[in-house]
N, C-alpha and C. Protein backbone atom coordinates (compact mmCIF):
# COMPACT_ATOMS: atom_id res chain seq x y z
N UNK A 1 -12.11 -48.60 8.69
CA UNK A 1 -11.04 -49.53 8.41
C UNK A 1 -9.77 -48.78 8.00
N UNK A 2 -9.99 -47.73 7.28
CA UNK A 2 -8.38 -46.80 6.77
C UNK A 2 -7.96 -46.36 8.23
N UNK A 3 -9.19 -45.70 9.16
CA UNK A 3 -7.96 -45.15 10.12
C UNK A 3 -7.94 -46.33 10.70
N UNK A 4 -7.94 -47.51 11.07
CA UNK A 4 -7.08 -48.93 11.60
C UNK A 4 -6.00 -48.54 11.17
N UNK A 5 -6.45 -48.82 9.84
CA UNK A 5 -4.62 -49.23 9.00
C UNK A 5 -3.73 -47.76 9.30
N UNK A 6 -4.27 -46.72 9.08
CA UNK A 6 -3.33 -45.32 9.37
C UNK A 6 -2.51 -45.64 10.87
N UNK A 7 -3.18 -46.66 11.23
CA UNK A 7 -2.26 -46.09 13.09
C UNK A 7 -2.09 -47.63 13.20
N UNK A 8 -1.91 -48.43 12.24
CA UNK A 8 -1.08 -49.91 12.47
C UNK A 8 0.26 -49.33 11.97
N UNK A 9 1.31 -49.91 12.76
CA UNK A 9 2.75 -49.77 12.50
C UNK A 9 2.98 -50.46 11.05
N UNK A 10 2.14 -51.13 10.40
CA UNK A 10 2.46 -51.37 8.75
C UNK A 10 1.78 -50.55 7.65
N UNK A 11 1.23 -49.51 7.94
CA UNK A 11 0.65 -48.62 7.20
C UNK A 11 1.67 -47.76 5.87
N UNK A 12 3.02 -47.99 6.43
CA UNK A 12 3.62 -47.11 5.35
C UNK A 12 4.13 -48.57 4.39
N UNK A 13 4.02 -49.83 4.70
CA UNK A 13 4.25 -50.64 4.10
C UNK A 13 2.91 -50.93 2.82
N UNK A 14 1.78 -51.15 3.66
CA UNK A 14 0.70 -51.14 3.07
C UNK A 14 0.56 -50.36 1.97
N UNK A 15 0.43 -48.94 2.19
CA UNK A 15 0.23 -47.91 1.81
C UNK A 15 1.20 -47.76 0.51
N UNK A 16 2.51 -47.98 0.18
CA UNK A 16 3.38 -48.87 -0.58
C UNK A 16 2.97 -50.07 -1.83
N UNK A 17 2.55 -50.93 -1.07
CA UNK A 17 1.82 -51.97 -1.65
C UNK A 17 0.33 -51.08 -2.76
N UNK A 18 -0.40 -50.42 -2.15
CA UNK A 18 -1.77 -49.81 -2.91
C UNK A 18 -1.01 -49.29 -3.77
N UNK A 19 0.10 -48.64 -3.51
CA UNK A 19 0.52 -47.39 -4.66
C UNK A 19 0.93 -48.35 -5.87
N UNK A 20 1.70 -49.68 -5.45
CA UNK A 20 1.94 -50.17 -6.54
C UNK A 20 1.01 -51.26 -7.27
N UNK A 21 -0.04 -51.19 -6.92
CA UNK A 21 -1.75 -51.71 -7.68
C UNK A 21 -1.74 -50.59 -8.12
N UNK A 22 -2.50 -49.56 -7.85
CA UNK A 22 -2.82 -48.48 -8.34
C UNK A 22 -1.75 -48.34 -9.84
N UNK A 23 -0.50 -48.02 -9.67
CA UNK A 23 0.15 -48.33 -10.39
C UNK A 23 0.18 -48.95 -11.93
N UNK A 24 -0.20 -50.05 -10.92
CA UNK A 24 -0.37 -51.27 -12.26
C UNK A 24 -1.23 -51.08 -13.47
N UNK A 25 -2.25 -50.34 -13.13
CA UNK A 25 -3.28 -50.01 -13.78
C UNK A 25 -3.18 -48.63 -14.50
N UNK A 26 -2.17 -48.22 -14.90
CA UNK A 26 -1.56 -46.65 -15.31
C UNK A 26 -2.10 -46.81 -17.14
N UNK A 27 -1.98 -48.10 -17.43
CA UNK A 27 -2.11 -48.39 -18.37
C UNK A 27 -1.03 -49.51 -19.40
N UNK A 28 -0.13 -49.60 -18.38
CA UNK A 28 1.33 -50.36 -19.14
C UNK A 28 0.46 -51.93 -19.50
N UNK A 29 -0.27 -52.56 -18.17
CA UNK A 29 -0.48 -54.03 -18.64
C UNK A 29 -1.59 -53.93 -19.72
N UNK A 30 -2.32 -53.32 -19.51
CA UNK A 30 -3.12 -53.26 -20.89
C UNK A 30 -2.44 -53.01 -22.41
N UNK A 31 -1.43 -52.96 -22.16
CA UNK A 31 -0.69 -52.56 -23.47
C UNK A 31 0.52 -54.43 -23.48
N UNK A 32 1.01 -54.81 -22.48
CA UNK A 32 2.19 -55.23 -22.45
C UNK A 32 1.51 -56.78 -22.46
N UNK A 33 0.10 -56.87 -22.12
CA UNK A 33 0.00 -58.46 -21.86
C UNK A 33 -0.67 -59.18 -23.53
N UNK A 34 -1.64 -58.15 -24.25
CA UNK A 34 -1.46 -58.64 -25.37
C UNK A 34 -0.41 -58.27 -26.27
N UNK A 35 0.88 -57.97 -26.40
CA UNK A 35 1.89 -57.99 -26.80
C UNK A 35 2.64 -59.18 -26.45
N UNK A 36 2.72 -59.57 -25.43
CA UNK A 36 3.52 -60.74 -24.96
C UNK A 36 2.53 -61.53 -25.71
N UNK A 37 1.21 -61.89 -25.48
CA UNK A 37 0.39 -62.71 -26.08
C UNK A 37 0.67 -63.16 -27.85
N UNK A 38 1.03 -61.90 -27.99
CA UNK A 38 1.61 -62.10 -29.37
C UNK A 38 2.79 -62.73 -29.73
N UNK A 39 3.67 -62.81 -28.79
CA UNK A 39 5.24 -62.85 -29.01
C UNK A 39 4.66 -64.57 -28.62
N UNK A 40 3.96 -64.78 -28.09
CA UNK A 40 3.94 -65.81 -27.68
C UNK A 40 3.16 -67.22 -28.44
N UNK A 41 2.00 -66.72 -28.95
CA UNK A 41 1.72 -66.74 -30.09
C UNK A 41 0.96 -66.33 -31.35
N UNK A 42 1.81 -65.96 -31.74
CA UNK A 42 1.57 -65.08 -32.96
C UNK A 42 0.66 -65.21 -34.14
N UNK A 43 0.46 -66.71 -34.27
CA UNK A 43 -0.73 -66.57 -34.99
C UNK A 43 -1.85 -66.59 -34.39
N UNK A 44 -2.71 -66.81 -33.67
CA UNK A 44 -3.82 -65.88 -32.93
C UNK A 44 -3.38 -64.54 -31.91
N UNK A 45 -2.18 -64.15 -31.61
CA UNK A 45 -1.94 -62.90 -30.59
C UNK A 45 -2.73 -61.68 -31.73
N UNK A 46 -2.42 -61.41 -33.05
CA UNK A 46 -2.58 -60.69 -33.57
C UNK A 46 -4.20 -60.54 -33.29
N UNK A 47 -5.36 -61.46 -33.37
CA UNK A 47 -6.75 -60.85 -33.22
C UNK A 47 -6.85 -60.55 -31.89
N UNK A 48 -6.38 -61.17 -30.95
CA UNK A 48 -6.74 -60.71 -29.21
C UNK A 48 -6.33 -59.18 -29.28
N UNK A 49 -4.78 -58.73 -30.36
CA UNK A 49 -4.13 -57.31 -29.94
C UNK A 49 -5.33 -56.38 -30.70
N UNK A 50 -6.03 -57.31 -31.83
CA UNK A 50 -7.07 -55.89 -32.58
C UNK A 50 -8.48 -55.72 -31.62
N UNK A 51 -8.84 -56.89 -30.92
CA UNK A 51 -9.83 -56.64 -30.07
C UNK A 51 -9.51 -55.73 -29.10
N UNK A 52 -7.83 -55.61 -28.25
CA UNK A 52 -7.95 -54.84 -26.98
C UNK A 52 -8.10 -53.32 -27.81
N UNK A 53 -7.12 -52.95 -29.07
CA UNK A 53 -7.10 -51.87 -29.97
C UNK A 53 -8.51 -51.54 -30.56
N UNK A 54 -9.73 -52.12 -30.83
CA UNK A 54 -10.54 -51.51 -31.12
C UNK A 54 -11.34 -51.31 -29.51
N UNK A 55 -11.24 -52.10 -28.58
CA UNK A 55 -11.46 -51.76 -27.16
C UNK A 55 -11.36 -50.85 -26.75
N UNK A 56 -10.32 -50.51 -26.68
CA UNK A 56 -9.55 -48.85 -26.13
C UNK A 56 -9.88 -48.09 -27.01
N UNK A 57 -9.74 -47.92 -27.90
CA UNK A 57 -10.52 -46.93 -28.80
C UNK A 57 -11.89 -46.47 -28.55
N UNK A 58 -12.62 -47.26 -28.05
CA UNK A 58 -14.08 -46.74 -27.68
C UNK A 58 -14.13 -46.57 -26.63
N UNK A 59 -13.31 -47.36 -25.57
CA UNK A 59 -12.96 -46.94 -24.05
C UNK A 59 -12.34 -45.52 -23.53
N UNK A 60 -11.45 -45.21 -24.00
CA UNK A 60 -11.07 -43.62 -23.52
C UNK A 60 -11.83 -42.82 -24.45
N UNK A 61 -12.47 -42.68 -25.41
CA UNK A 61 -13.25 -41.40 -25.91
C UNK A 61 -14.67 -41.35 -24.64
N UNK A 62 -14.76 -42.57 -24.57
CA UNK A 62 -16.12 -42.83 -23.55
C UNK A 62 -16.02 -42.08 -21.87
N UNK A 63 -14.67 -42.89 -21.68
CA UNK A 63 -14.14 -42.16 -20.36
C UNK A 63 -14.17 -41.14 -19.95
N UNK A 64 -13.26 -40.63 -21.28
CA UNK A 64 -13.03 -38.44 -21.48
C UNK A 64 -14.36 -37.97 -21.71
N UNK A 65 -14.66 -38.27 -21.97
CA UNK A 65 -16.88 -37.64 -22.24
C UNK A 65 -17.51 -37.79 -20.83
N UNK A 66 -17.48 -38.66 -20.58
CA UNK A 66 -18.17 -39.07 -19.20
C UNK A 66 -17.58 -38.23 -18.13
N UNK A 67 -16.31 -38.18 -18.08
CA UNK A 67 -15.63 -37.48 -16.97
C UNK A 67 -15.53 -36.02 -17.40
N UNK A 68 -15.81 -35.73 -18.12
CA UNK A 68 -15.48 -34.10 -18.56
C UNK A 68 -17.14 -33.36 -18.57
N UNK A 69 -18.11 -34.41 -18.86
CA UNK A 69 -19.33 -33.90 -18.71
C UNK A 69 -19.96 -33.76 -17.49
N UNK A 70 -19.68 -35.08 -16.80
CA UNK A 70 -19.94 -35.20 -15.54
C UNK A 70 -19.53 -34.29 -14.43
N UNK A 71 -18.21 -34.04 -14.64
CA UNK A 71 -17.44 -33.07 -13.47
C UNK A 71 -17.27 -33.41 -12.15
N UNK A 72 -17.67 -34.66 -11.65
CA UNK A 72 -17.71 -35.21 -10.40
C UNK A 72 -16.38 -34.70 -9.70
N UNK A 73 -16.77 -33.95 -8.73
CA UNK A 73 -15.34 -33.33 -7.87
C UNK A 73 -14.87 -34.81 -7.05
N UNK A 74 -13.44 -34.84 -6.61
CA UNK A 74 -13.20 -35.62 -6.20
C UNK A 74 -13.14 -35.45 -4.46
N UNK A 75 -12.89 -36.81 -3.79
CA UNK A 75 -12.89 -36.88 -2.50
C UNK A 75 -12.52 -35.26 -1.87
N UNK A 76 -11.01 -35.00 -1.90
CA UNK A 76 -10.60 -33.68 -1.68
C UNK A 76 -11.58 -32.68 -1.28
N UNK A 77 -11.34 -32.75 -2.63
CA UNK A 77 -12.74 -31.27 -3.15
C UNK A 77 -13.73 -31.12 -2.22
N UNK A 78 -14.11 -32.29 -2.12
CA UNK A 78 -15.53 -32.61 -1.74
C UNK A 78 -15.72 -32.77 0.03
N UNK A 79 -14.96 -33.35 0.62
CA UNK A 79 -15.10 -33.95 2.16
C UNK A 79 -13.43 -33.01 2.76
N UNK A 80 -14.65 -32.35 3.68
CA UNK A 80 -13.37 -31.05 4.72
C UNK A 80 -12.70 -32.04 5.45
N UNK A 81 -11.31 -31.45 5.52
CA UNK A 81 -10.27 -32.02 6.76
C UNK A 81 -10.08 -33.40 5.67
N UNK A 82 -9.85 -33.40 4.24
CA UNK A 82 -9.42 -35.07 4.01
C UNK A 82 -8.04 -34.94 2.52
N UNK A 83 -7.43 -35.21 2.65
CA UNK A 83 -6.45 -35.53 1.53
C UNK A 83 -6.38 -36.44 0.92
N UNK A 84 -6.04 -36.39 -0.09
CA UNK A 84 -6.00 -37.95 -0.99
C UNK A 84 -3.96 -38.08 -0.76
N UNK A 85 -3.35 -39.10 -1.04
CA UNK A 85 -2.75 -39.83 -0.34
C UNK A 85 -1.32 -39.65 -2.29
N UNK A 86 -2.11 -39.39 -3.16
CA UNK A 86 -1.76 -39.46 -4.26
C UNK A 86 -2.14 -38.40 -5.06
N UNK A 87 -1.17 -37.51 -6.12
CA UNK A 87 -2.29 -36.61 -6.89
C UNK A 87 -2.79 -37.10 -7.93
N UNK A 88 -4.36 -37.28 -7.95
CA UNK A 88 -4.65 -37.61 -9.89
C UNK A 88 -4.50 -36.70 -11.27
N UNK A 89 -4.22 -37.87 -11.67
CA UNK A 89 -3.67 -37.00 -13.21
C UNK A 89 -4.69 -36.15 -13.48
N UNK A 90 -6.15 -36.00 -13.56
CA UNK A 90 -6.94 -34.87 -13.86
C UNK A 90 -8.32 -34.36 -12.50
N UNK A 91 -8.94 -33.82 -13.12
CA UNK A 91 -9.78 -33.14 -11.88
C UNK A 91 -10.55 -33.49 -11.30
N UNK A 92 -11.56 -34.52 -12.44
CA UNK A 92 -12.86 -35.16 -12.13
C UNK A 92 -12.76 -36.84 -11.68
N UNK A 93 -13.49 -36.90 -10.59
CA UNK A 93 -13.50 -38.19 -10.24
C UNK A 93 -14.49 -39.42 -11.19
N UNK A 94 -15.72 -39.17 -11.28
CA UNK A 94 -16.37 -40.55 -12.33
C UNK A 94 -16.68 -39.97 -13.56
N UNK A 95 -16.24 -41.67 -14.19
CA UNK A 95 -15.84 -42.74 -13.62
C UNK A 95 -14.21 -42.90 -13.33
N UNK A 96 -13.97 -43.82 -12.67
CA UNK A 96 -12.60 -44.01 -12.42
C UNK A 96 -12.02 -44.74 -13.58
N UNK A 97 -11.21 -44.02 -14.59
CA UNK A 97 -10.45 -44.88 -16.25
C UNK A 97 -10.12 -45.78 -15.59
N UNK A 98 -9.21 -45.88 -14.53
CA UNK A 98 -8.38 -46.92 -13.90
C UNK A 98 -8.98 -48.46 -14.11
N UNK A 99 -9.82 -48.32 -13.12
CA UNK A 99 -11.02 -49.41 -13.33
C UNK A 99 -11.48 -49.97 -14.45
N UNK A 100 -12.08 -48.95 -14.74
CA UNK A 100 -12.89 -49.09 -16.33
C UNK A 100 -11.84 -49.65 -17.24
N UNK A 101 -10.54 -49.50 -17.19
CA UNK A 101 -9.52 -49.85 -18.14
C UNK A 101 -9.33 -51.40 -17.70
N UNK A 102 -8.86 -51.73 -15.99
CA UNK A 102 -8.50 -52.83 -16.16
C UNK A 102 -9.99 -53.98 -16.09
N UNK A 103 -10.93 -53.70 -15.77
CA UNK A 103 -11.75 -54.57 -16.14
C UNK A 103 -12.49 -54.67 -17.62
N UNK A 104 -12.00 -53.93 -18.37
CA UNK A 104 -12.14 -53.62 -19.86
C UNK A 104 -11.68 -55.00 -20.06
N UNK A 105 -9.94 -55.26 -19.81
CA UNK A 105 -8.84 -55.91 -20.38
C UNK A 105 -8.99 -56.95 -19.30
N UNK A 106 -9.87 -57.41 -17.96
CA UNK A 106 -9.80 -58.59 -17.70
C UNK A 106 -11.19 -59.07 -18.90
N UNK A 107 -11.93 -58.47 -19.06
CA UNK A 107 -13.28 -58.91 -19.58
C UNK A 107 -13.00 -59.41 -20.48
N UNK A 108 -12.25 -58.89 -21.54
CA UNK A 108 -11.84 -59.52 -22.63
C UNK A 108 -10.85 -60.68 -23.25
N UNK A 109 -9.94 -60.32 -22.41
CA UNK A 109 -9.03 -61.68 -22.05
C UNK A 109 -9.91 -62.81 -21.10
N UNK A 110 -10.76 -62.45 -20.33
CA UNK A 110 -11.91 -64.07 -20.27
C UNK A 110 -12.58 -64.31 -21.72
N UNK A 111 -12.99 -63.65 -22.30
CA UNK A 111 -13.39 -64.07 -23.28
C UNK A 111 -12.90 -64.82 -24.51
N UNK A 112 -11.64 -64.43 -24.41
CA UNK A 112 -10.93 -64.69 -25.35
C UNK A 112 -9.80 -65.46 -24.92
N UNK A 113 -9.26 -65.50 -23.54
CA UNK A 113 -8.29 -66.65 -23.31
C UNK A 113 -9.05 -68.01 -22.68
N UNK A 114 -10.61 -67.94 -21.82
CA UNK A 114 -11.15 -68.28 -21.05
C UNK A 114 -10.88 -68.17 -19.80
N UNK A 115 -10.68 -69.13 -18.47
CA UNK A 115 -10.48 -68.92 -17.55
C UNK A 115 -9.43 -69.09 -17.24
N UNK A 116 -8.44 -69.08 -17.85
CA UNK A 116 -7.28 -68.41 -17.20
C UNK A 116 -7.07 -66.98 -17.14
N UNK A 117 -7.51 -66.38 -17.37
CA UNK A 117 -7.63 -64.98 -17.79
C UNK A 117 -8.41 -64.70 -16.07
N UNK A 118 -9.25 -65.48 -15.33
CA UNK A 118 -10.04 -65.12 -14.67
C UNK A 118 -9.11 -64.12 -13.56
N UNK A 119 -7.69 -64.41 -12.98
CA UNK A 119 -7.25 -63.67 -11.75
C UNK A 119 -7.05 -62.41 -12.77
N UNK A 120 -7.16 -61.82 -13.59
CA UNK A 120 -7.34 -60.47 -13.57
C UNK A 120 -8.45 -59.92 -13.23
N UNK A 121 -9.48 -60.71 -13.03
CA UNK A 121 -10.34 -60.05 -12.38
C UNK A 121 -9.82 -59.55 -11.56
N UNK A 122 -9.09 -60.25 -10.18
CA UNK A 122 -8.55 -59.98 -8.62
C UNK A 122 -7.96 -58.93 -8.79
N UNK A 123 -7.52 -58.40 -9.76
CA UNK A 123 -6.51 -57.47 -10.01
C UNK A 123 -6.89 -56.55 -10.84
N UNK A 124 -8.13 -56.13 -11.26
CA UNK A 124 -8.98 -55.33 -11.81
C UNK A 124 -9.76 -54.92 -10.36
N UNK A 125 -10.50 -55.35 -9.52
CA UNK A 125 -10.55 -55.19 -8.36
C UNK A 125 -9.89 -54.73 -7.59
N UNK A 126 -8.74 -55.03 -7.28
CA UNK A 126 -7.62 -54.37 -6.67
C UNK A 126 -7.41 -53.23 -7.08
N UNK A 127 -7.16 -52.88 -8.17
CA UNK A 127 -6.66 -51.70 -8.91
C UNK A 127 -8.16 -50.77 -8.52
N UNK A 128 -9.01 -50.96 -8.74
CA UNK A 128 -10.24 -50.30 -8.26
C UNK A 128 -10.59 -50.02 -6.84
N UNK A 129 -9.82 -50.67 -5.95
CA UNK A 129 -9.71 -50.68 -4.25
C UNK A 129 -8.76 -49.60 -4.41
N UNK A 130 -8.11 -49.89 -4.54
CA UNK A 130 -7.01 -48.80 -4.43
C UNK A 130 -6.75 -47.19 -5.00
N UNK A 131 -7.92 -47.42 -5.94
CA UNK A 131 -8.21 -46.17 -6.02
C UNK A 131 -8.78 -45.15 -5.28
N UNK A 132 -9.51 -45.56 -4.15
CA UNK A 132 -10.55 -45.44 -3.62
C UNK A 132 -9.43 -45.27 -2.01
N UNK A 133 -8.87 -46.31 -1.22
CA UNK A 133 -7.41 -45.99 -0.71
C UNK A 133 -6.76 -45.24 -0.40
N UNK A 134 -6.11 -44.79 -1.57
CA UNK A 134 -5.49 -43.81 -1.71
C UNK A 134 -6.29 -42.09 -2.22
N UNK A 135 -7.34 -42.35 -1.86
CA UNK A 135 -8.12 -41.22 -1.74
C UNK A 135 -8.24 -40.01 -2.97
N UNK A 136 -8.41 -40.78 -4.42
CA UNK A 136 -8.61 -39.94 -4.86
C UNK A 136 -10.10 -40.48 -5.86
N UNK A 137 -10.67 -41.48 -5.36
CA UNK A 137 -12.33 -41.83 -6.13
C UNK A 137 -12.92 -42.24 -4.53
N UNK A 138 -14.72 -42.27 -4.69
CA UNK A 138 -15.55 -42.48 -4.13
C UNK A 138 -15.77 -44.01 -4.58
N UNK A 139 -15.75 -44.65 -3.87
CA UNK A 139 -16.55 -46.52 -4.46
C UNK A 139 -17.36 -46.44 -5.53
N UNK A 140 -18.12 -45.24 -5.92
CA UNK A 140 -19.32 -45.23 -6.67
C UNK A 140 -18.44 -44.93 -7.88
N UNK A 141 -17.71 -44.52 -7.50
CA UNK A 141 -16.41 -43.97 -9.06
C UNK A 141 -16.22 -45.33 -9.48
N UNK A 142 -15.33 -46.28 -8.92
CA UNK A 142 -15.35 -47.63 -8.58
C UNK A 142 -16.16 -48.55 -9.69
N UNK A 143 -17.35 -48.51 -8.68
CA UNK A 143 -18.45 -49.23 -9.13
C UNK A 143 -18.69 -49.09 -10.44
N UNK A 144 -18.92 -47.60 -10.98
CA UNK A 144 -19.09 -47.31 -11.83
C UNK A 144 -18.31 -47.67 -13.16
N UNK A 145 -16.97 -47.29 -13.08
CA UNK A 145 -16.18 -47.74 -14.45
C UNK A 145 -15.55 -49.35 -14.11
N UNK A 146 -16.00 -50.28 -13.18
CA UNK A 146 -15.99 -51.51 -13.73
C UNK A 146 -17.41 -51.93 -13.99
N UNK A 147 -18.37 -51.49 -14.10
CA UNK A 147 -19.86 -51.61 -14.70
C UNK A 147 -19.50 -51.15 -16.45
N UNK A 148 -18.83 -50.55 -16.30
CA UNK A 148 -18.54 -49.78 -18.00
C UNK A 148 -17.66 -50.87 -18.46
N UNK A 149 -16.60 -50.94 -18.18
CA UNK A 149 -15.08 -51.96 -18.60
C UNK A 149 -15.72 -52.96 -18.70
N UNK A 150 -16.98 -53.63 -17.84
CA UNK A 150 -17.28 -54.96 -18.23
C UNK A 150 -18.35 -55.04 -19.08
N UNK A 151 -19.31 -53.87 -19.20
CA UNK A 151 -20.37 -53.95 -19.86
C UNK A 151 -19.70 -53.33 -22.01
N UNK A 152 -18.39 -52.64 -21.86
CA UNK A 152 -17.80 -52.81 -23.07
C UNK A 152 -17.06 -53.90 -23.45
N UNK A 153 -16.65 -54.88 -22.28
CA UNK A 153 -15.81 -56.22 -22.84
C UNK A 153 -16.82 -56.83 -23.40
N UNK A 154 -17.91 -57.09 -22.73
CA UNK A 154 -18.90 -57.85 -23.40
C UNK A 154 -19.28 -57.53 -24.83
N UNK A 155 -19.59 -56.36 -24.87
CA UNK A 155 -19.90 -56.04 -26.12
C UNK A 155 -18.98 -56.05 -27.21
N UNK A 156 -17.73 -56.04 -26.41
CA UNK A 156 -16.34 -56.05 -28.00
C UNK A 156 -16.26 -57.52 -27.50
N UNK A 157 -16.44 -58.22 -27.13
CA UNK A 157 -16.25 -59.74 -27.33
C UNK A 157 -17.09 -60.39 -28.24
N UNK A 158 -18.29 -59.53 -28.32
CA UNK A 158 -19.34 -60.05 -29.76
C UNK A 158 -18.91 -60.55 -30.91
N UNK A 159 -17.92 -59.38 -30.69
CA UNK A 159 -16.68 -59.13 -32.33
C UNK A 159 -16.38 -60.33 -32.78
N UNK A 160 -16.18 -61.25 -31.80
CA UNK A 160 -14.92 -62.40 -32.01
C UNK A 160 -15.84 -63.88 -33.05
């Protein structure tokens, strides 16, 4: 299906579009949507902002362990004749933070906003497609840190 899209005349459009999912998931909305939540309202924004804050706190020490122990070389590294499309910020491919981050922060915002919260899933997904895309995780990278992001939302949703 990528080489389709490589030799469709909308590929540099496309290709555009992934970068800015991928993007999305850098870490800004996980920071910017319970903040607005707050501004918005403020007397419950404040426990949703200590749930994503004690979230992330156990989420990237988990990440950096996993990925630094693991060492999973990435696509590159790994498969001759292939480039990734983007450079990643570090060396090791699983799990993918990306993922693991935004399905962290859809998991928990279902829990805690209910289903309106649900299209971040689509977009926790996305952000995890596109990692994968733009050629710098394996699906199993993927798979993997939204199995984590959702299996820690659950568990910091206990909190509540």
């Amino acid at each position: 299906m990528l080489l389709w899209c490589q030799k469709s005349r909308f590929y540099p459009q496309f290709i555009t579009f992934v970068r800015g999912v991928s993007r999305s998931g850098d870490g800004y909305l996980q920071l910017t949507l319970p903040l607005v939540y707050c501004l918005i309202y403020p007397d419950d924004g404040w426990q949703f902002m200590s749930l994503i804050l004690i979230a992330f706190s156990i989420e990237r020490p988990l990440y950096l362990i996993l990925k630094n122990t693991l060492k999973r070389r990435r696509p590159p590294q790994v498969l001759a004749h292939f480039t990734s499309i983007v450079a990643p910020a570090d060396q090791f491919s699983f799990p993918s933070g990306h993922t693991m981050a935004a399905f962290l922060l859809a998991g928990i915002a279902l829990a805690y906003l209910g289903v309106v919260a649900l299209p971040l899933y689509l977009w926790a997904f996305a952000v995890g497609c596109s990692r994968v895309i733009l050629g710098v995780h394996f699906p199993s990278d993927i798979l993997a840190g939204a199995c984590l992001g959702t299996g820690l939302a659950l568990g910091i949703s206990q909190l509540m």
